[in-house]
N, C-alpha and C. Protein backbone atom coordinates (compact mmCIF):
# COMPACT_ATOMS: atom_id res chain seq x y z
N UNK A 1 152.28 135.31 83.90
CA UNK A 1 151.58 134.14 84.33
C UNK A 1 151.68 133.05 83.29
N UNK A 2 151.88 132.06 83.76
CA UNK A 2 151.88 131.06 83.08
C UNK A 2 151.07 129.88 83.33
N UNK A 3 150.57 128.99 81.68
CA UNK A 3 149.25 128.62 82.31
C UNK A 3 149.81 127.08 82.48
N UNK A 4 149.20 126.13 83.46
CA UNK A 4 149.51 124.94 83.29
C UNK A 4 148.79 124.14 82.67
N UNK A 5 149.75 122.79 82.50
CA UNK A 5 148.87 121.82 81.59
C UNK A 5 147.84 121.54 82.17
N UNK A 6 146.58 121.07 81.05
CA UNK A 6 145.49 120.44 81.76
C UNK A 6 145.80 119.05 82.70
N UNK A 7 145.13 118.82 83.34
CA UNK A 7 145.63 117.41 84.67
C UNK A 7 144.78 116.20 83.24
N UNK A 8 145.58 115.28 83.53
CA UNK A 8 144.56 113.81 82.61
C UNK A 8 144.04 113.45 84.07
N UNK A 9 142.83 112.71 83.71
CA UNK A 9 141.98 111.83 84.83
C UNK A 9 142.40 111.17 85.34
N UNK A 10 142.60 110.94 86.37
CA UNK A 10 143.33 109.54 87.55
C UNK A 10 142.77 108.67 86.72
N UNK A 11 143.10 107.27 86.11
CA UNK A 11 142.79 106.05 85.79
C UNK A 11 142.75 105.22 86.69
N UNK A 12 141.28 104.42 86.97
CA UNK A 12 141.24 103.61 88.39
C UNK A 12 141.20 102.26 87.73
N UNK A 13 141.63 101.30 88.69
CA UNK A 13 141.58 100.18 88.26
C UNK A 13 140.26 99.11 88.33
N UNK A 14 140.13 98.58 87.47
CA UNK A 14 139.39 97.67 87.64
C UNK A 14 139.17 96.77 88.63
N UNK A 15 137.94 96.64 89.14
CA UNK A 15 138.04 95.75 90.43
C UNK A 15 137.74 94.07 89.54
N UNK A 16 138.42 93.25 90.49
CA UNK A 16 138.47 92.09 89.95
C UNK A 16 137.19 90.95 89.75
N UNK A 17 137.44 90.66 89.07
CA UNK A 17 135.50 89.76 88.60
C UNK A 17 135.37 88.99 90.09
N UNK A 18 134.58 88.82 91.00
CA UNK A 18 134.39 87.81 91.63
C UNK A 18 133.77 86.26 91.21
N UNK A 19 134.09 85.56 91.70
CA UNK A 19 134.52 84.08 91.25
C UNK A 19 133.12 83.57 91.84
N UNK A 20 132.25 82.84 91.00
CA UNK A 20 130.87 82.72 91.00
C UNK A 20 130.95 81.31 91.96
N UNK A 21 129.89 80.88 92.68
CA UNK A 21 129.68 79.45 93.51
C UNK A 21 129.51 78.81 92.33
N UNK A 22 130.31 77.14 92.46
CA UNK A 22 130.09 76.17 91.63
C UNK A 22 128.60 75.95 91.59
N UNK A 23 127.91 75.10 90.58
CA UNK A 23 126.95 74.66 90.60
C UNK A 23 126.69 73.91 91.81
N UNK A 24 127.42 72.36 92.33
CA UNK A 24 127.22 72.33 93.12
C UNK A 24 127.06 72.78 94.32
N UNK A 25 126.20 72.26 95.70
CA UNK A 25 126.13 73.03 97.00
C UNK A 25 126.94 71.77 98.04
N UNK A 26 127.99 72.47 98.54
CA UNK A 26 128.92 71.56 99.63
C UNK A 26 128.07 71.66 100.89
N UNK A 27 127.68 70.45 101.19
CA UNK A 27 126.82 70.39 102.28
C UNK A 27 127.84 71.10 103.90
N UNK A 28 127.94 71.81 104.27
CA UNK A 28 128.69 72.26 105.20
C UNK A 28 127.85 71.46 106.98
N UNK A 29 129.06 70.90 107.45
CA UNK A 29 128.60 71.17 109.14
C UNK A 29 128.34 71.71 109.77
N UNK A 30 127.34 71.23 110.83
CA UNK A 30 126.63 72.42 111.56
C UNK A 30 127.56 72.76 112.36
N UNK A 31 127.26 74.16 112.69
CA UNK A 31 128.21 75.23 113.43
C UNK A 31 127.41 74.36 115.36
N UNK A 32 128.98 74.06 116.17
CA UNK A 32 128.97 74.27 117.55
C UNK A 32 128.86 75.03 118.21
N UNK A 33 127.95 75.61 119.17
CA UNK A 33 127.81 76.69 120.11
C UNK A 33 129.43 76.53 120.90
N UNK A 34 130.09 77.55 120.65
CA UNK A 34 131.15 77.71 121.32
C UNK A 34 131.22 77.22 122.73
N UNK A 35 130.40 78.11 123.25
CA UNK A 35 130.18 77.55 124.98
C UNK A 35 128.91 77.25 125.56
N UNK A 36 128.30 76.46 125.77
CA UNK A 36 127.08 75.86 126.14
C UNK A 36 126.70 76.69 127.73
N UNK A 37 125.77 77.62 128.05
CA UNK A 37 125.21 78.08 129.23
C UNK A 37 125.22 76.83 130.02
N UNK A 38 125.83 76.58 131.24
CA UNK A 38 125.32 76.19 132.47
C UNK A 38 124.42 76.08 132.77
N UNK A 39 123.54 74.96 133.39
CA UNK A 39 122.41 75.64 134.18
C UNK A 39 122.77 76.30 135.37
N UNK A 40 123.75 75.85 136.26
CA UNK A 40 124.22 76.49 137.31
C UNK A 40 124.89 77.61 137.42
N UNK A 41 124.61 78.40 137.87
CA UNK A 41 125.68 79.61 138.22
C UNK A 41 126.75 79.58 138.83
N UNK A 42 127.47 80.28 138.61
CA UNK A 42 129.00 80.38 139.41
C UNK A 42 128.81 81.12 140.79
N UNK A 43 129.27 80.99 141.62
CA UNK A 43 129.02 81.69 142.66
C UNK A 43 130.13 82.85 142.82
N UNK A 44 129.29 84.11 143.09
CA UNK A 44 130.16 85.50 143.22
C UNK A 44 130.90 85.76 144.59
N UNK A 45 132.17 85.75 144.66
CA UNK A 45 133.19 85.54 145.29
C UNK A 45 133.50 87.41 145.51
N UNK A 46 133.54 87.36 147.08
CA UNK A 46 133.43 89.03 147.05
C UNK A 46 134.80 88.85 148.28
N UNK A 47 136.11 90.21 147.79
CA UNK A 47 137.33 90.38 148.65
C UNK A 47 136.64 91.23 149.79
N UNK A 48 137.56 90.79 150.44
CA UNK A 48 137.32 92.02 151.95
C UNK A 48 138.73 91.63 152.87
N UNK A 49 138.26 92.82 153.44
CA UNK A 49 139.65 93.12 154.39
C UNK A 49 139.74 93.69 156.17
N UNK A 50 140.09 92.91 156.90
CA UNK A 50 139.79 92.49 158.62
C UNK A 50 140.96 92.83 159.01
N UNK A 51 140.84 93.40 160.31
CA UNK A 51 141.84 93.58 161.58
C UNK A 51 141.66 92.56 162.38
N UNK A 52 142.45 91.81 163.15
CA UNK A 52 141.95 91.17 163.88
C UNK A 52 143.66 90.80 164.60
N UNK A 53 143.73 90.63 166.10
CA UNK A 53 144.84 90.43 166.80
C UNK A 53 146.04 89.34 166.26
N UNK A 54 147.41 89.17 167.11
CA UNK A 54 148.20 88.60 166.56
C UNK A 54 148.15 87.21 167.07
N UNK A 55 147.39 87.08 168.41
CA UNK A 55 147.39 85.39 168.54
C UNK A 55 146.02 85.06 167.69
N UNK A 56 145.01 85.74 167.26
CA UNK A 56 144.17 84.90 165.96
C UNK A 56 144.71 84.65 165.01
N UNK A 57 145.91 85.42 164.39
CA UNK A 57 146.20 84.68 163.23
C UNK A 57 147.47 83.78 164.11
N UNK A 58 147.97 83.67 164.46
CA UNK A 58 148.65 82.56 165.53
C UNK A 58 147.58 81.30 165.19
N UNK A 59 146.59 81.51 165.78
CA UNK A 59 145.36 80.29 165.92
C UNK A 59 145.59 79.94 164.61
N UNK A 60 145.40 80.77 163.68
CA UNK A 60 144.48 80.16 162.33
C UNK A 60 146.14 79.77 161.82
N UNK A 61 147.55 79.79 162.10
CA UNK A 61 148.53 79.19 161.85
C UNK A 61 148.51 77.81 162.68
N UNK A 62 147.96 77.34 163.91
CA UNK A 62 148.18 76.00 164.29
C UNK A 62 147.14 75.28 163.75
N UNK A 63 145.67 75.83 163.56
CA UNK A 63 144.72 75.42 162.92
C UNK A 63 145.49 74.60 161.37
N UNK A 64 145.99 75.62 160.39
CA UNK A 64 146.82 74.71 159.21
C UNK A 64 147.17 73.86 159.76
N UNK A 65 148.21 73.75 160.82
CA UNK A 65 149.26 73.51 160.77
C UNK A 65 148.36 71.71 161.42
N UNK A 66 147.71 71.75 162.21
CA UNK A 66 146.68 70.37 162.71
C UNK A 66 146.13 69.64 161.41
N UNK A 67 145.48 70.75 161.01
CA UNK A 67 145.12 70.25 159.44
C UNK A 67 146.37 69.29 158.37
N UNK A 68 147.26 69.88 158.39
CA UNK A 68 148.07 69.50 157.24
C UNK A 68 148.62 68.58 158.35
N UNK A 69 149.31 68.01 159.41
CA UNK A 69 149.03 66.61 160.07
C UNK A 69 148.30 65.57 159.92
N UNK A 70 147.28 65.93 159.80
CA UNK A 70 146.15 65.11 159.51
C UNK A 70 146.25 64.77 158.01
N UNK A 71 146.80 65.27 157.19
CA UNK A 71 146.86 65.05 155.43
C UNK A 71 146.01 66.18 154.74
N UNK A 72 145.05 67.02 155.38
CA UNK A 72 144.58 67.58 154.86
C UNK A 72 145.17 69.03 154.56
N UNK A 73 145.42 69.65 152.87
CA UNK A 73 146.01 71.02 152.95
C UNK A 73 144.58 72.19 152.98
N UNK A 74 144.69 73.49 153.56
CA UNK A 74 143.78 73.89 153.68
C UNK A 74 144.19 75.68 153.53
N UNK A 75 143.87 76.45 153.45
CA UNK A 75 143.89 77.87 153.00
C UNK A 75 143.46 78.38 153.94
N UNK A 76 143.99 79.94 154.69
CA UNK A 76 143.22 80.77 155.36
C UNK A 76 141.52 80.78 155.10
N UNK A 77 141.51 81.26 154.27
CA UNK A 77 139.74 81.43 154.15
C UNK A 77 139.28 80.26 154.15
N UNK A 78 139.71 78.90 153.75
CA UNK A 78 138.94 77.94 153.96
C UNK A 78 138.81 77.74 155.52
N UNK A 79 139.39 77.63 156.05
CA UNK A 79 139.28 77.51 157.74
C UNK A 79 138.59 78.80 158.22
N UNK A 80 138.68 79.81 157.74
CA UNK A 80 137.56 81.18 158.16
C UNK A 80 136.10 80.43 157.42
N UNK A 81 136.00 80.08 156.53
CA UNK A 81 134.67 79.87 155.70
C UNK A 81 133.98 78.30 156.90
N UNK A 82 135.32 77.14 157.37
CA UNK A 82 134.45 76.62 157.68
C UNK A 82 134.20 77.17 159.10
N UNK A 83 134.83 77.73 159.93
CA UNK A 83 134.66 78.67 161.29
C UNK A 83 132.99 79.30 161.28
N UNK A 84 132.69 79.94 160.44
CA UNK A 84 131.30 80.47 159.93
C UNK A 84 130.66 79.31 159.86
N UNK A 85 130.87 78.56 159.20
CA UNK A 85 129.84 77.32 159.24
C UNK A 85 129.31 76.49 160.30
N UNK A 86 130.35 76.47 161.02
CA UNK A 86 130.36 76.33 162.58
C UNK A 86 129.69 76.68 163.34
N UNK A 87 130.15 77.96 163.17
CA UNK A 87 129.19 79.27 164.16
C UNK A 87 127.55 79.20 164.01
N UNK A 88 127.09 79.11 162.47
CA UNK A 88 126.32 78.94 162.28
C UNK A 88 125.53 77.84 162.78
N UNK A 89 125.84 76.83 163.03
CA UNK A 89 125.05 76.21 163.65
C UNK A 89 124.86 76.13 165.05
N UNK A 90 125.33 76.88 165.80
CA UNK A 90 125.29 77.43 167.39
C UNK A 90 123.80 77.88 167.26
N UNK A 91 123.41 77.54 168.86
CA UNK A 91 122.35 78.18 169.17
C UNK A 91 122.53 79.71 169.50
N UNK A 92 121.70 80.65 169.79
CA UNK A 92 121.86 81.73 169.87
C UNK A 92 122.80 81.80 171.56
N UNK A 93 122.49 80.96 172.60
CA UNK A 93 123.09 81.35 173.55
C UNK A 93 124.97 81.19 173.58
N UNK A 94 124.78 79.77 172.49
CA UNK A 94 126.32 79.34 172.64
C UNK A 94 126.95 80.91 171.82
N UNK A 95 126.42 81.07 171.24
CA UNK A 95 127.30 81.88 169.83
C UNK A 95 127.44 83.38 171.16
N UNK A 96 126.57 83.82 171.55
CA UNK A 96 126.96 84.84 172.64
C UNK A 96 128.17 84.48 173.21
N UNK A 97 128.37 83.38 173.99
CA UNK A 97 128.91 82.89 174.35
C UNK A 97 130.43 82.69 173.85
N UNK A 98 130.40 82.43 172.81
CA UNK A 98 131.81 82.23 172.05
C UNK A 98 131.90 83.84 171.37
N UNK A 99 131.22 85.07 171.36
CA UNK A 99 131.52 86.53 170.95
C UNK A 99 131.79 87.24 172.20
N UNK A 100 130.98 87.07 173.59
CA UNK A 100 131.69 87.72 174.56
C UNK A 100 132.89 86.86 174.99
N UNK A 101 133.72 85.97 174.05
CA UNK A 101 135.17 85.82 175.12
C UNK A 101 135.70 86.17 173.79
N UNK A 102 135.56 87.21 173.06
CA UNK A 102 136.33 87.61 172.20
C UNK A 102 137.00 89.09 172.98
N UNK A 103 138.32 89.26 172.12
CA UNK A 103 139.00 90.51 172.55
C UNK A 103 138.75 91.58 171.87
N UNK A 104 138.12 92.99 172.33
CA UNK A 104 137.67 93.91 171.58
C UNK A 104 138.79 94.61 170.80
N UNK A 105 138.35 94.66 169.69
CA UNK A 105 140.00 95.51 168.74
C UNK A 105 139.07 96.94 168.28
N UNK A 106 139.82 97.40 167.55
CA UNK A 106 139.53 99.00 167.13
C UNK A 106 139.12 98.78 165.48
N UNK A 107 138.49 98.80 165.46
CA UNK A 107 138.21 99.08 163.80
C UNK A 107 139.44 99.93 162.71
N UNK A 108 139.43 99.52 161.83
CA UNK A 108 140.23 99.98 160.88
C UNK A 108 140.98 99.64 160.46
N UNK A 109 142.31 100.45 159.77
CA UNK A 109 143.89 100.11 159.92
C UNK A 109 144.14 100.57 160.93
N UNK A 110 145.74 100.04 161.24
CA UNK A 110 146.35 100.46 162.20
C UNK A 110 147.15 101.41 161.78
N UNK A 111 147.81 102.99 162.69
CA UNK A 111 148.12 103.66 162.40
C UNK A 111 149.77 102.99 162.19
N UNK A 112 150.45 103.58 160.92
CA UNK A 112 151.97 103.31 160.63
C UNK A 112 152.75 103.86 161.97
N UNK A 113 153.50 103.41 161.86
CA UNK A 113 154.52 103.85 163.13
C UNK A 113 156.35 104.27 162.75
């Protein structure tokens, strides 16, 4: 057996003096709130997803298509959103009225073929 040398101590380094504040005090600017709260809220925007026949979306293609004649450009859901708005103001008999001349569809997807 043979014996080994003793180990010397790891030598650590000195950590470096930190650098003291001048006498003077630099008047610093006040900090900006990054983003200022709203008072208003954003409104929560929720996806969903409809069956509905091939001459309704037909409709809601001449519907654009009147629209953007007129100068105005307009989006599917905007013409569904103002359709609802519409509706909404029907009396209860008209709105029957405009749901029984609707065409009954099947709920769901449609099966692949």
């Amino acid at each position: 057996m043979t014996k080994s040398a003793p180990r010397k101590p790891v030598a650590r380094k000195a950590a470096p003096a930190r650098k003291t504040a001048p006498a003077k005090a630099v008047a610093k600017p006040e900090k900006k709130h990054k983003k200022e709260k709203k008072s208003e809220s954003k409104v929560k925007v929720v996806r969903d997803s409809f069956t509905m026949p091939q001459a309704d979306y037909d409709l809601i293609a001449a519907l654009k298509l009147k629209a953007l004649q007129s100068g105005l450009h307009v989006k599917k859901s905007e013409l569904l959103r103002a359709s609802l708005q519409a509706l909404s103001k029907l009396t209860v008999a008209q709105l029957k009225r405009a749901l029984s001349g609707l065409e009954k569809i099947k709920t769901g997807r449609p099966k692949k073929v």
